[in-house]
N, C-alpha and C. Protein backbone atom coordinates (compact mmCIF):
# COMPACT_ATOMS: atom_id res chain seq x y z
N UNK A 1 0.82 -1.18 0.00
CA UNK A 1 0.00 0.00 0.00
C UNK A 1 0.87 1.26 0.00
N UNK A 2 2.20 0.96 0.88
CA UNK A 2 3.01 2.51 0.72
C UNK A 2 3.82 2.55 -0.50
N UNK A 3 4.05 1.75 -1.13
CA UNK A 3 4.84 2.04 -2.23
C UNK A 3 3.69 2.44 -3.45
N UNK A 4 2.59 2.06 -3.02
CA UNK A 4 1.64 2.42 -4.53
C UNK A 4 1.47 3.80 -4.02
N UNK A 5 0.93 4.55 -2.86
CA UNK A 5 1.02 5.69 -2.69
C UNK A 5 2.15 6.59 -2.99
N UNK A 6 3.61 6.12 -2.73
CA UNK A 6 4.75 6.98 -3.13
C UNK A 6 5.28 6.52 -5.01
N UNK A 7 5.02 5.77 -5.39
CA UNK A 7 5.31 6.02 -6.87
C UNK A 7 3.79 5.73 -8.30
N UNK A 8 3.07 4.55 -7.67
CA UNK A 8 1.92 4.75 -8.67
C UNK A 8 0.97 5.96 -8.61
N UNK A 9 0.41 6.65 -7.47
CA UNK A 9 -0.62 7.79 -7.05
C UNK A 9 0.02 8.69 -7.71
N UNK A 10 0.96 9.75 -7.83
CA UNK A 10 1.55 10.42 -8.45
C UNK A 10 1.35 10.44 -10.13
N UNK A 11 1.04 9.54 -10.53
CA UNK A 11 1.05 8.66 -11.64
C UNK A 11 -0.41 9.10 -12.29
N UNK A 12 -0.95 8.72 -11.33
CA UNK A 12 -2.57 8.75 -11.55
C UNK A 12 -2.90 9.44 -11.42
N UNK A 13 -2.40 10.59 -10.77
CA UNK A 13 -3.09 12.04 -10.51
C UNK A 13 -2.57 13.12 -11.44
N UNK A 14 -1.57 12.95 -12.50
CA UNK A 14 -1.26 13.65 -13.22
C UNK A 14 -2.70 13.40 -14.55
N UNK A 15 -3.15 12.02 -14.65
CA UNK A 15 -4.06 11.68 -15.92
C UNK A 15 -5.36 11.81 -15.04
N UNK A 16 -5.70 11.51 -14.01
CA UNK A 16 -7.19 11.77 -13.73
C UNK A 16 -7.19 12.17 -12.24
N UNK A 17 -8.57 12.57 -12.09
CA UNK A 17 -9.05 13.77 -11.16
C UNK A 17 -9.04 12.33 -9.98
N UNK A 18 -8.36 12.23 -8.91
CA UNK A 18 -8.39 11.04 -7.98
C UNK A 18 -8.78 11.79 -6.57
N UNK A 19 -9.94 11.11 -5.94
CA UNK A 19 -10.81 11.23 -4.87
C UNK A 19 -10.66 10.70 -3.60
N UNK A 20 -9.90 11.00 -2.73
CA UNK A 20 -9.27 10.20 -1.03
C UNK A 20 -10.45 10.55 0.11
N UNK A 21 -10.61 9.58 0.68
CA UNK A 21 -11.45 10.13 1.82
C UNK A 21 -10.50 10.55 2.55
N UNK A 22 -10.78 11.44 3.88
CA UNK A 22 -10.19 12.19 4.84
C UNK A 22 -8.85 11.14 5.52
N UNK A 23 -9.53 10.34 5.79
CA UNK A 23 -8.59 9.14 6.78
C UNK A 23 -7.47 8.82 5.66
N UNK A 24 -7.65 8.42 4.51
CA UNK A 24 -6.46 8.24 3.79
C UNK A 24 -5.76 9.18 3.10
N UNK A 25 -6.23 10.26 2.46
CA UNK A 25 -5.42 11.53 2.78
C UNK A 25 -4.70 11.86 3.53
N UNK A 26 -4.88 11.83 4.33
CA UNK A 26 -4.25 12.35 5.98
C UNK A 26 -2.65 10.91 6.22
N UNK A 27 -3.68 9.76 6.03
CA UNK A 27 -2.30 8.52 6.05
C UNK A 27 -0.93 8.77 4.93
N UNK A 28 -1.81 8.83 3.53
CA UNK A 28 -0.82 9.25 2.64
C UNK A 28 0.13 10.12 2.44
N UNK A 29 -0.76 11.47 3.41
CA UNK A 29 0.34 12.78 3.01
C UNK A 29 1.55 12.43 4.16
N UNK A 30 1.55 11.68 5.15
CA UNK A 30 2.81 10.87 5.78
C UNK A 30 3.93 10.16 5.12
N UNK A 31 3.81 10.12 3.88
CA UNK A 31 4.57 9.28 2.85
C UNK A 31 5.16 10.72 1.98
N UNK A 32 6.80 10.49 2.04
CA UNK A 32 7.40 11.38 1.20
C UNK A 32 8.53 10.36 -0.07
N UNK A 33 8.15 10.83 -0.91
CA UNK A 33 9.30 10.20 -2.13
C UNK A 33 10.39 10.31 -2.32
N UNK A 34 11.52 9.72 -2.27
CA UNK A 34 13.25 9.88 -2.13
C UNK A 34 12.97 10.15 -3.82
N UNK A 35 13.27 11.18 -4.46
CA UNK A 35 13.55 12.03 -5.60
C UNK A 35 14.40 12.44 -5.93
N UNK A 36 15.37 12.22 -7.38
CA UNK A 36 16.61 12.83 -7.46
C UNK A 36 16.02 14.57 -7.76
N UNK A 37 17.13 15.10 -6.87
CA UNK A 37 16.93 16.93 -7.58
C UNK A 37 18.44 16.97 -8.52
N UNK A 38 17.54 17.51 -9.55
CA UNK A 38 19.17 17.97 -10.45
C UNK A 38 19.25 19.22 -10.09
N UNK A 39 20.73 19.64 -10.40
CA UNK A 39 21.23 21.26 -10.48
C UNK A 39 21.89 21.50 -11.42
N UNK A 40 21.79 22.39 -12.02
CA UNK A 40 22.37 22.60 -13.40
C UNK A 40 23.91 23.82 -12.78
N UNK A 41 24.90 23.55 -13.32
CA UNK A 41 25.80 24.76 -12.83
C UNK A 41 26.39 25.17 -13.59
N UNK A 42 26.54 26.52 -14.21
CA UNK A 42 27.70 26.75 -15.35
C UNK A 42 28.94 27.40 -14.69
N UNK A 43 29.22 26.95 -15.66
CA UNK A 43 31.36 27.01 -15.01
C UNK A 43 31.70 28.82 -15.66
N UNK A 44 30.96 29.09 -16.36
CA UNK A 44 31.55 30.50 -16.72
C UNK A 44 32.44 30.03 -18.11
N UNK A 45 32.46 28.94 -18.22
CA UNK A 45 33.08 28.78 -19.68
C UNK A 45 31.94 28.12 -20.44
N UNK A 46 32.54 27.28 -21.70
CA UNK A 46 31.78 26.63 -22.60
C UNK A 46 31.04 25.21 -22.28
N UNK A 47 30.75 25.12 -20.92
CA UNK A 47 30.17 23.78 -20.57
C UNK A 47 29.73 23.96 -19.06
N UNK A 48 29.05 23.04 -19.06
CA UNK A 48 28.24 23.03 -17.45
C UNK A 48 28.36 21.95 -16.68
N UNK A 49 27.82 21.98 -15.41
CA UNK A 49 27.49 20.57 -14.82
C UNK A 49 26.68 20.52 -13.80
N UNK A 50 26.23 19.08 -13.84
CA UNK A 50 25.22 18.83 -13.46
C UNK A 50 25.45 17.69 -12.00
N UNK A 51 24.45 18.59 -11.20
CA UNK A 51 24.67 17.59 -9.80
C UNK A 51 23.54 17.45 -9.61
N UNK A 52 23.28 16.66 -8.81
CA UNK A 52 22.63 15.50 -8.26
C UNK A 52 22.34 15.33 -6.83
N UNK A 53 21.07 14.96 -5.78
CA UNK A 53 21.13 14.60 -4.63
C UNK A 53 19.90 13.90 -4.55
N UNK A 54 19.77 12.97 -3.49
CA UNK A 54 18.41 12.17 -3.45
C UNK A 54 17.54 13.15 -2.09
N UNK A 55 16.55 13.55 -2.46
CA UNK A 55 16.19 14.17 -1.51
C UNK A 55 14.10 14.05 -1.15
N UNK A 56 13.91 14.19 -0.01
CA UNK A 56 12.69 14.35 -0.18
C UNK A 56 11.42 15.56 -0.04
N UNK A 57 10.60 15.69 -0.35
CA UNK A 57 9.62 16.94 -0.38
C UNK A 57 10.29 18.06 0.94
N UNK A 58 10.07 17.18 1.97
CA UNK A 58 10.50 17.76 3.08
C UNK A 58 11.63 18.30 2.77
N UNK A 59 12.84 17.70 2.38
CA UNK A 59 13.97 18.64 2.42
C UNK A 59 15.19 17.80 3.10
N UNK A 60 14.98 16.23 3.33
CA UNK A 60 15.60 15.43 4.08
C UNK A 60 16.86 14.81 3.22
N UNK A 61 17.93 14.98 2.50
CA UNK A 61 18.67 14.15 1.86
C UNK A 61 19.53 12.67 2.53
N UNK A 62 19.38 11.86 1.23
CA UNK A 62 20.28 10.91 1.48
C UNK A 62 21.30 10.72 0.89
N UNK A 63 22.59 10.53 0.81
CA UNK A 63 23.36 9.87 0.60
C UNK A 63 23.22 8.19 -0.78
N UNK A 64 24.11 8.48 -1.55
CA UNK A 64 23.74 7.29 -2.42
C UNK A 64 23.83 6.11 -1.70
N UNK A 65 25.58 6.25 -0.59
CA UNK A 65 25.37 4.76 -0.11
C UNK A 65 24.45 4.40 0.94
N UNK A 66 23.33 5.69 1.69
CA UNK A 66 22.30 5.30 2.07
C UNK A 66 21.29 4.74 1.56
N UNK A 67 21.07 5.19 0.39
CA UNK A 67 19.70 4.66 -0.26
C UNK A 67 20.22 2.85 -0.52
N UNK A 68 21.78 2.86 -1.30
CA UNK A 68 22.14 1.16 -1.86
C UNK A 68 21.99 0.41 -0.12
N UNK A 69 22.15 1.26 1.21
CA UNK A 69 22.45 0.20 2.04
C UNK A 69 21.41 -0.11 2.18
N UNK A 70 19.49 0.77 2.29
CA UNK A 70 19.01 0.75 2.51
C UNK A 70 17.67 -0.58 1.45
N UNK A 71 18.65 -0.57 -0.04
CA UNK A 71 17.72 -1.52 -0.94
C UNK A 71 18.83 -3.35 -0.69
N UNK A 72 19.26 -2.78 -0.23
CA UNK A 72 20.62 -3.77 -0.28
C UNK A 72 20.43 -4.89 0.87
N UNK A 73 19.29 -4.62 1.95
CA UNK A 73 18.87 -5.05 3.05
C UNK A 73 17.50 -5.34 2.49
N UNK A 74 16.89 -5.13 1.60
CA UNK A 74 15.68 -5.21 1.00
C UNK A 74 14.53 -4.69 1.57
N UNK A 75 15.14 -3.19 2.10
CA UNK A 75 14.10 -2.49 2.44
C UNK A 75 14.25 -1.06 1.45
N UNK A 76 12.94 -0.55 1.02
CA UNK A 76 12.83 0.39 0.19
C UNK A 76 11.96 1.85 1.08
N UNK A 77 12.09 1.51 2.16
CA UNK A 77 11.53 2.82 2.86
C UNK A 77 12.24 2.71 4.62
N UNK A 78 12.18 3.91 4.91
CA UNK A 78 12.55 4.51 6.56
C UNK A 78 11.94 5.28 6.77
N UNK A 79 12.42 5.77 8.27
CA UNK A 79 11.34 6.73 8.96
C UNK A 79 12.14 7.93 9.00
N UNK A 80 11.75 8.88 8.38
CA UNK A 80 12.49 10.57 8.57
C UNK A 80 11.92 10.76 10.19
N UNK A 81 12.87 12.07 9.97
CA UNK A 81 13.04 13.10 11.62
C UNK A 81 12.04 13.25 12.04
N UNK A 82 11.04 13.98 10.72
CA UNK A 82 10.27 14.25 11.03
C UNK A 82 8.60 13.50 11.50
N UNK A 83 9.10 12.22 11.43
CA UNK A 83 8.12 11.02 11.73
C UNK A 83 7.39 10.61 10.66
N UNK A 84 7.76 11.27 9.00
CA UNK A 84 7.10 10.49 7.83
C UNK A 84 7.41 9.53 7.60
N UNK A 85 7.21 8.86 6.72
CA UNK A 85 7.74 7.50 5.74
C UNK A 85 8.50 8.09 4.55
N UNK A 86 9.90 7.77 4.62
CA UNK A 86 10.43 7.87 3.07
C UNK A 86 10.44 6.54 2.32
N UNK A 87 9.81 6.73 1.00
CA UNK A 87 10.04 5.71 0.19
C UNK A 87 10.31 5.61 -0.98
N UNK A 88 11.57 4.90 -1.36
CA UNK A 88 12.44 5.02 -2.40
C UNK A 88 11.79 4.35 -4.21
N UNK A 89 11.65 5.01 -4.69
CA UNK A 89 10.74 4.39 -5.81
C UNK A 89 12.29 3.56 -6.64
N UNK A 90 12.18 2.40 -6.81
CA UNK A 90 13.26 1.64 -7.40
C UNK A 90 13.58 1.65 -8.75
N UNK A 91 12.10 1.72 -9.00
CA UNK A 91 12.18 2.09 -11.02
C UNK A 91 12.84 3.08 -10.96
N UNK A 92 12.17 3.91 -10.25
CA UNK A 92 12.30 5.37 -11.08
C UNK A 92 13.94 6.05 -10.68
N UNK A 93 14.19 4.95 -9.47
CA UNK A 93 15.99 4.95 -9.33
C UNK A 93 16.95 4.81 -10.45
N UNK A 94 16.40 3.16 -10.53
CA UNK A 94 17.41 2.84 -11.54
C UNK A 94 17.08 3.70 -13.02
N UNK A 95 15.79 4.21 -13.46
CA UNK A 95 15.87 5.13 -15.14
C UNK A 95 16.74 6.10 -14.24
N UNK A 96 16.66 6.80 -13.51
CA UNK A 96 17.66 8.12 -13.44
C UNK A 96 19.06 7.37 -13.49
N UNK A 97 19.50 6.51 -12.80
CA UNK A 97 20.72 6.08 -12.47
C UNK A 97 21.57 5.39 -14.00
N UNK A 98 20.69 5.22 -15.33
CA UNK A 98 21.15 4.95 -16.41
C UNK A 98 20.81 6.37 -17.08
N UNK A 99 20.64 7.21 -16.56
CA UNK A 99 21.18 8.87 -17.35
C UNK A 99 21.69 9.20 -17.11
N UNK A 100 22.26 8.98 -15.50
CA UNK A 100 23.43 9.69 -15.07
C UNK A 100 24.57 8.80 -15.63
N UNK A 101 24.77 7.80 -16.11
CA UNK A 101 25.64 6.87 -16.69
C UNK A 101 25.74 7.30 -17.80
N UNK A 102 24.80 7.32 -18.77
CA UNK A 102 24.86 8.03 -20.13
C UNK A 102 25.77 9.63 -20.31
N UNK A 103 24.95 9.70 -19.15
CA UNK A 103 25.61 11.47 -19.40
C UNK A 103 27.14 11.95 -18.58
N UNK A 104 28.11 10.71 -18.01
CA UNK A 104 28.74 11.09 -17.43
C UNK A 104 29.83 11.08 -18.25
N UNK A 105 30.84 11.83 -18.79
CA UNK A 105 31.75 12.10 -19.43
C UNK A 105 33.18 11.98 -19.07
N UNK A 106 33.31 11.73 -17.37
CA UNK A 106 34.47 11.63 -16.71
C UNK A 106 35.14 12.80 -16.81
N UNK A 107 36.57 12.78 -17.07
CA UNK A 107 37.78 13.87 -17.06
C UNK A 107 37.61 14.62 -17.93
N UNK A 108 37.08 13.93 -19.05
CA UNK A 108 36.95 14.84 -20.33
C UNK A 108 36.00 15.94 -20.52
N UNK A 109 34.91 16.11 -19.82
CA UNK A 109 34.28 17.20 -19.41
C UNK A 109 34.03 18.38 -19.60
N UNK A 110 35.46 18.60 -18.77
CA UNK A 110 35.85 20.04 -18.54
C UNK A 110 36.35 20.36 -20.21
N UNK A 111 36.72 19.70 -21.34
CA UNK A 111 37.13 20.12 -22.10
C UNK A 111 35.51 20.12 -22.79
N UNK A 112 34.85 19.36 -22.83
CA UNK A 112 33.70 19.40 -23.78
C UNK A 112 33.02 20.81 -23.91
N UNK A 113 32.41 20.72 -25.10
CA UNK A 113 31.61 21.64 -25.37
C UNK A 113 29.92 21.70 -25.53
N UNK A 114 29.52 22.47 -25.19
CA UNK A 114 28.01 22.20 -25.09
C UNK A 114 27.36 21.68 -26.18
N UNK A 115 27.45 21.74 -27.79
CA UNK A 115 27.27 21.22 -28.79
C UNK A 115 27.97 19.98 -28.80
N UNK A 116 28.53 19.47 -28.42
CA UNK A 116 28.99 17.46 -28.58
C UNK A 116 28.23 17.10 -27.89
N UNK A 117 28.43 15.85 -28.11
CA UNK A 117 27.36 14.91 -27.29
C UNK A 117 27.84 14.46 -25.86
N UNK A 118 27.11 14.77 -25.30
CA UNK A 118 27.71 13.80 -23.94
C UNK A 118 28.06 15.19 -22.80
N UNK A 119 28.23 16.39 -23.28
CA UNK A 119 29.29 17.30 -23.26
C UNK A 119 28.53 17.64 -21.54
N UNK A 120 28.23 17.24 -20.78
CA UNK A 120 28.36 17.27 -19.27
C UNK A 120 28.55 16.70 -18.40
N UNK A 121 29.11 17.16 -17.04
CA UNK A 121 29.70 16.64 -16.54
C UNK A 121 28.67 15.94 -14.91
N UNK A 122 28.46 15.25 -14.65
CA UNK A 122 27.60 14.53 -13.40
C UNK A 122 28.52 13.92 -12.47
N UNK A 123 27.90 14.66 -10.84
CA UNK A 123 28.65 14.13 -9.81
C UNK A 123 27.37 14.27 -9.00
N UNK A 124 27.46 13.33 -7.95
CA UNK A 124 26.53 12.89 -7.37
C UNK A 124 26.95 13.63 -6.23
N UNK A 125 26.36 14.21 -5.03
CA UNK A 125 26.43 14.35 -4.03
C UNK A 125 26.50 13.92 -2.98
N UNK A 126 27.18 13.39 -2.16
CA UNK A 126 27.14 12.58 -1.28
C UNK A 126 27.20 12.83 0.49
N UNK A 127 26.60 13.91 0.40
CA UNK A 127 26.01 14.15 2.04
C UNK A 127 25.26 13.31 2.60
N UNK A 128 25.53 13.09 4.08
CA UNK A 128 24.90 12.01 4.65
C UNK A 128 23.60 12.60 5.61
């Protein structure tokens, strides 16, 4: 039930008008989604880069090797500070986690240019 609330509901409420009674409203909005935020940064030269953090509505970040220790034990949710439920949507992990692969350019980067392909640079953040 909490994982359909943190990645299918979202889903469904973008295509149709969806109706909660009070009691589950109230249960659901307890559930926050571990979400990558991108940041776009330009360097002041001919290329940019792009970072990365897993974070939730609230404002709670994790750490990548939090989230792997946390699927790695075969659990996909914890309890924030603030007494919600975070829960890690796995799909929608791994599609981001094969763009940030696509798009990572390594050393070469800093030389790329915004017209080539590939031409940014991705680092993940890793605050705990």
């Amino acid at each position: 039930m909490v994982r359909f609330f943190a990645t299918d509901y979202p889903r469904l409420q973008r295509d149709w008008k969806v109706t909660l009674t009070a009691q589950v409203e109230k249960w659901s909005g307890a559930i926050e989604r571990v979400t990558p935020k991108l940041e776009i940064v330009g360097s002041g030269q001919d290329w940019f880069e792009v970072r990365y953090s897993l974070t939730t509505p609230g404002g709670e970040v994790f750490s990548n090797a939090d989230v792997q220790r946390l699927l790695r034990s075969g659990q996909s949710q914890t309890r924030l500070k603030n007494g919600h439920l975070a829960v890690i949507d796995t799909a929608g992990l791994e599609d981001f986690e094969q763009v940030i692969r696509d798009c990572d350019t390594g050393a070469d980067a800093a030389r790329a240019l915004p017209h080539q392909p590939r031409a940014c640079r991705v680092r993940g953040t890793d605050r705990a």
